[in-house]
C-alpha atoms as a PDB file:
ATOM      1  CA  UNK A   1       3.898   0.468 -17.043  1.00  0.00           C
ATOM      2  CA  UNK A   2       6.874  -1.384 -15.674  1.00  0.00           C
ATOM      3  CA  UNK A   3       5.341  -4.290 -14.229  1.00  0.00           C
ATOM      4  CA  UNK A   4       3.537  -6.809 -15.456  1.00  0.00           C
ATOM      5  CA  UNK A   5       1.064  -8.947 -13.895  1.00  0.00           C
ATOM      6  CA  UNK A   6       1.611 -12.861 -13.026  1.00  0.00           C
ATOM      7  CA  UNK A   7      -1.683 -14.815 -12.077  1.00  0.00           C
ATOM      8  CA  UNK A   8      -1.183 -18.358 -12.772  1.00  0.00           C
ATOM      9  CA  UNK A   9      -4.374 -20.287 -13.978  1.00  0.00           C
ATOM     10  CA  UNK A  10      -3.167 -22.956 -11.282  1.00  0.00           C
ATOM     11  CA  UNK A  11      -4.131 -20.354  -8.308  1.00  0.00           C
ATOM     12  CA  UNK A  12      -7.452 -18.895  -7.592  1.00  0.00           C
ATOM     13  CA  UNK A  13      -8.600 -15.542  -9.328  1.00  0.00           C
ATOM     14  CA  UNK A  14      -7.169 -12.521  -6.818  1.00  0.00           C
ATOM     15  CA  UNK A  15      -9.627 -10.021  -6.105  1.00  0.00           C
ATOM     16  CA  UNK A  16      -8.096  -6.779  -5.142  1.00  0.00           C
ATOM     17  CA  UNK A  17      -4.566  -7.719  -5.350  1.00  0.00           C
ATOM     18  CA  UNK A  18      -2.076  -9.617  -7.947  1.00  0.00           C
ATOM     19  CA  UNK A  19      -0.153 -13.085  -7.420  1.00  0.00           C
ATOM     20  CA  UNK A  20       2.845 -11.594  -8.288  1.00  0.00           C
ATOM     21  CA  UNK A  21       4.567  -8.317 -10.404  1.00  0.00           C
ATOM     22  CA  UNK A  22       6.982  -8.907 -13.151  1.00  0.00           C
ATOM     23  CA  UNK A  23       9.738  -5.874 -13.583  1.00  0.00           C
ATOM     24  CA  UNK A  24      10.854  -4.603 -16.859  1.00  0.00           C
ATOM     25  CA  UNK A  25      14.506  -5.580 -17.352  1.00  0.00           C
ATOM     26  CA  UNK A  26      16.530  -2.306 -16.812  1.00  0.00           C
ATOM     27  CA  UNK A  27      14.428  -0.683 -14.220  1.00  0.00           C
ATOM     28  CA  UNK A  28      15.069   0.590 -10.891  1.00  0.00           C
ATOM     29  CA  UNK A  29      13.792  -0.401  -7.557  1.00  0.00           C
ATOM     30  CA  UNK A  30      12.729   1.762  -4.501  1.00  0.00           C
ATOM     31  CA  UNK A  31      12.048   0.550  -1.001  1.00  0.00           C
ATOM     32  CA  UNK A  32       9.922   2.140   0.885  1.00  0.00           C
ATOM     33  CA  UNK A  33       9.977   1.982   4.754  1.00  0.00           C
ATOM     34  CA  UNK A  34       6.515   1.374   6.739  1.00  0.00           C
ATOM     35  CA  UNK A  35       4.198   4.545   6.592  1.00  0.00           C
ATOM     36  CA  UNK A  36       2.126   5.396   9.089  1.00  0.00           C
ATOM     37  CA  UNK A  37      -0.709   8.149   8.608  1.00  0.00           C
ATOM     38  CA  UNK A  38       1.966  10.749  10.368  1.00  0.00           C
ATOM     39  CA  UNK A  39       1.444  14.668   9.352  1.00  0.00           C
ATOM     40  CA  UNK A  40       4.171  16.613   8.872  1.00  0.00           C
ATOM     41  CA  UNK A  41       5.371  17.328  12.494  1.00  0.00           C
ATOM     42  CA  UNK A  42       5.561  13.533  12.796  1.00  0.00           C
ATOM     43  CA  UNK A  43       2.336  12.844  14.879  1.00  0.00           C
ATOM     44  CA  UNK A  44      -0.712  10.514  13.792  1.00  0.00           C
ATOM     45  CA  UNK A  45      -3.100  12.579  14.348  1.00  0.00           C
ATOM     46  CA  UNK A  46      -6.651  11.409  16.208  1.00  0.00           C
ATOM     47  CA  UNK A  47      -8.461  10.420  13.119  1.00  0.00           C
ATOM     48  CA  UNK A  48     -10.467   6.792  12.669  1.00  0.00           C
ATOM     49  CA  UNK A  49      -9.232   3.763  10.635  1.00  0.00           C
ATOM     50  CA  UNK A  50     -10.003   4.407   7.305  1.00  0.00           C
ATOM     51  CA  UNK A  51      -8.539   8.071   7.512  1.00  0.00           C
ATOM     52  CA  UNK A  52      -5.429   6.530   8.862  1.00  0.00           C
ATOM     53  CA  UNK A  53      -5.638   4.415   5.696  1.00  0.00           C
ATOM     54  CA  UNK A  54      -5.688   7.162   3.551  1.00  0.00           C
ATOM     55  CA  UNK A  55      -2.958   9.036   4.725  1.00  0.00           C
ATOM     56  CA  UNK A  56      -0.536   6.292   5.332  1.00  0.00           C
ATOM     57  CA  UNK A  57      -1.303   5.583   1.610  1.00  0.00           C
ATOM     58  CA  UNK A  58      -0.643   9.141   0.477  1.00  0.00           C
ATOM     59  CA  UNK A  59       2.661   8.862   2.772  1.00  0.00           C
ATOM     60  CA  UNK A  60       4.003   6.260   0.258  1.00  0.00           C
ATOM     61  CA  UNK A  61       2.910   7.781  -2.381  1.00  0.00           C
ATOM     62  CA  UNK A  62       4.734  10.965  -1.699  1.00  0.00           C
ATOM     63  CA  UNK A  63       7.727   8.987  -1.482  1.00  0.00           C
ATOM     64  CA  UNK A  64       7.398   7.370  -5.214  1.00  0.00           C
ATOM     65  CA  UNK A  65       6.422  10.856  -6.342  1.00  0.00           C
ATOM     66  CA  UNK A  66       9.345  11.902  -5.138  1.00  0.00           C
ATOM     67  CA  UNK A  67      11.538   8.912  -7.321  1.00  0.00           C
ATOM     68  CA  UNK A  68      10.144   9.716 -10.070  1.00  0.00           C
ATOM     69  CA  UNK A  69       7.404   7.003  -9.473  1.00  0.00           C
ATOM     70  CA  UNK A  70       3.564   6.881  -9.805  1.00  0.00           C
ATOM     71  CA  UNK A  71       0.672   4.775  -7.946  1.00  0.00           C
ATOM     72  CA  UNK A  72       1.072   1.966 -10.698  1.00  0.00           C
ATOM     73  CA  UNK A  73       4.912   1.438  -9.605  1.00  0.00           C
ATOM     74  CA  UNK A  74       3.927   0.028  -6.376  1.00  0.00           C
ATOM     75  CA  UNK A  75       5.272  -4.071  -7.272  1.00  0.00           C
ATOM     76  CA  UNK A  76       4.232  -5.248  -3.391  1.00  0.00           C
ATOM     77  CA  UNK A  77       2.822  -4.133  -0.734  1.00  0.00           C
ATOM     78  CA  UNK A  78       2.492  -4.817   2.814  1.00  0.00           C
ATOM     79  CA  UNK A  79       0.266  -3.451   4.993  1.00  0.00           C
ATOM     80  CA  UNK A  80       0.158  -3.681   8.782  1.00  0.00           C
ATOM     81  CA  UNK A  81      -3.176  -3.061  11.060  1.00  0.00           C
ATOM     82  CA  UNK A  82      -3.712  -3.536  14.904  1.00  0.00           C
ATOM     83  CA  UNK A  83      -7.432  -4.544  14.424  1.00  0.00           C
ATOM     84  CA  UNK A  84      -8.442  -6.817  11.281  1.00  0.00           C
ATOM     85  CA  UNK A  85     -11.845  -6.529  12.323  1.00  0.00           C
ATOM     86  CA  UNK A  86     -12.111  -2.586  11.692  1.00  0.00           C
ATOM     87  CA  UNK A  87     -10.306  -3.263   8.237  1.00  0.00           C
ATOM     88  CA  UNK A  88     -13.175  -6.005   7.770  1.00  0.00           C
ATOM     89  CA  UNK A  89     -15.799  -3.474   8.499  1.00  0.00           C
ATOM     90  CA  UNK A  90     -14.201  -0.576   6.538  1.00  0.00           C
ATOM     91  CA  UNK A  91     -13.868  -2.831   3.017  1.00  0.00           C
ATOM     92  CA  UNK A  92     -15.865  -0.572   1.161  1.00  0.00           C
ATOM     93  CA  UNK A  93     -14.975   2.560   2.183  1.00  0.00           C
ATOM     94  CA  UNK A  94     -11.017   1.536   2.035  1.00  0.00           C
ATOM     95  CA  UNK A  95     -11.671   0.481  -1.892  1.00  0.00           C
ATOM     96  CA  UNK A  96     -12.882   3.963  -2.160  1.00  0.00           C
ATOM     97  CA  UNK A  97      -9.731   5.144  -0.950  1.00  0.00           C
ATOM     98  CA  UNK A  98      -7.642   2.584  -3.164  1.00  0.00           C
ATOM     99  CA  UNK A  99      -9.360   3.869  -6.576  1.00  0.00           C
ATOM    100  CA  UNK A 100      -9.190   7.208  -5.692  1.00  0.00           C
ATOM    101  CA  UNK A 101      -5.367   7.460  -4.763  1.00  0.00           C
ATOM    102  CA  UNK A 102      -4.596   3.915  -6.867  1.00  0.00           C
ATOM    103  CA  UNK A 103      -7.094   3.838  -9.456  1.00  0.00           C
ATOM    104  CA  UNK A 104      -7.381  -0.125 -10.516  1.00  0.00           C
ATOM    105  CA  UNK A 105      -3.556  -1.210  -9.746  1.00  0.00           C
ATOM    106  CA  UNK A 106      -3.629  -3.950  -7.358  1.00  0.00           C
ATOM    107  CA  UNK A 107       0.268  -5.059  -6.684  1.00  0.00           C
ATOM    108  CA  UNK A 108       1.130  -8.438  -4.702  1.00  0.00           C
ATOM    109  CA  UNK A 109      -0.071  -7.628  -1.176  1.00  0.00           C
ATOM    110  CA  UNK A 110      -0.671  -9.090   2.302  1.00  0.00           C
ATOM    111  CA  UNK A 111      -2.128  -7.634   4.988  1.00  0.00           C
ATOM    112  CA  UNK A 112      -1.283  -8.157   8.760  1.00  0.00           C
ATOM    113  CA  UNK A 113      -2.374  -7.822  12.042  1.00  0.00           C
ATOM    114  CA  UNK A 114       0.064  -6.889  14.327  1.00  0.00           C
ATOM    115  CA  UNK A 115      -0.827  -6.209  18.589  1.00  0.00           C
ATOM    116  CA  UNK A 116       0.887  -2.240  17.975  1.00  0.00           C
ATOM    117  CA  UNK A 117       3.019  -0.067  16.239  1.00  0.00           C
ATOM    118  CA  UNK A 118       5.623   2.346  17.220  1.00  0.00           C
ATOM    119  CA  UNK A 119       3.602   5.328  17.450  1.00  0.00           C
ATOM    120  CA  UNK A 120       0.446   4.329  19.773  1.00  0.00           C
ATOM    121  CA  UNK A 121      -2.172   5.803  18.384  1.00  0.00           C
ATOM    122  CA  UNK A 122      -1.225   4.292  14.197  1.00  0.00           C
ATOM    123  CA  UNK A 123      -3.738   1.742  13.562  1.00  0.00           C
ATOM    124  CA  UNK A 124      -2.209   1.362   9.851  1.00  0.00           C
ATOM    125  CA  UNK A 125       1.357   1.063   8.121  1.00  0.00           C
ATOM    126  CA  UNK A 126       1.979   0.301   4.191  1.00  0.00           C
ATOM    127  CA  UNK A 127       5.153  -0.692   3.201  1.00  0.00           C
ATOM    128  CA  UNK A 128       6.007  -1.025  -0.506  1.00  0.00           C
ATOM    129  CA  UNK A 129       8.826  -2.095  -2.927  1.00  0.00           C
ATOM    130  CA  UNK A 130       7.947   0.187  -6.666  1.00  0.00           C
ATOM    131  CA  UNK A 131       9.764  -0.756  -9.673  1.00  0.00           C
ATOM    132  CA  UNK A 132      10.845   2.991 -11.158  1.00  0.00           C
ATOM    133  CA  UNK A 133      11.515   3.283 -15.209  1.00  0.00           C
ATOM    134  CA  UNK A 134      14.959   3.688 -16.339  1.00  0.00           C
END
């Protein structure tokens, strides 16, 4: 792995995220624009919140796949919802998702509510920054 976890003793213990990501001198970094759970004609399809979830998360992690990155190159993340209280409800279910497409990597994250996106009917959009080996 490229990055390296920073969790001063001086903050409280994160649970499902990290503090901060150190990069390995000499390695690259990608950006990677907000995802939404689009399909491949550019619609988000009808689905509920945690599906959205899902496939805005396999959106970005097309995108490192096709850097040359993997799951465990995601440094930060941000993700963007228009209703906390469905990601409230869905906590479980989400960390399903998470270990199944992210296995135990938590990068620096926030999460946001925002009152829309740009398509209507996206309820979720990740956006990342992945450190990428030399």
């Amino acid at each position: 792995m490229s990055l390296t976890p920073i969790n001063p003793p001086s903050l409280p213990t994160p649970r499902g995220w990290t503090h901060g990501m150190l990069a390995a001198p000499g390695s690259r970094m990608l950006f990677v624009a907000g995802l939404t759970a689009q399909d491949s004609t550019g619609k988000v399809p009808a689905v509920g919140f945690v599906e959205q979830w899902d496939r805005a998360l396999a959106n970005v992690l097309a995108v490192l796949s096709a850097a040359g990155a993997e799951p465990t190159s995601v440094a930060r993340m941000t993700v963007f919802v228009t209703d906390i209280d469905q990601y409230r409800g869905a906590q479980k279910a989400i960390g399903e998702v998470w270990r199944a497409r992210m296995g135990k990597h938590f990068p620096a994250m926030a999460l946001v509510q925002v009152t829309g996106l740009v398509d209507p009917n996206a309820m979720v959009e990740i956006e990342t920054t992945a450190v990428v080996p030399a």
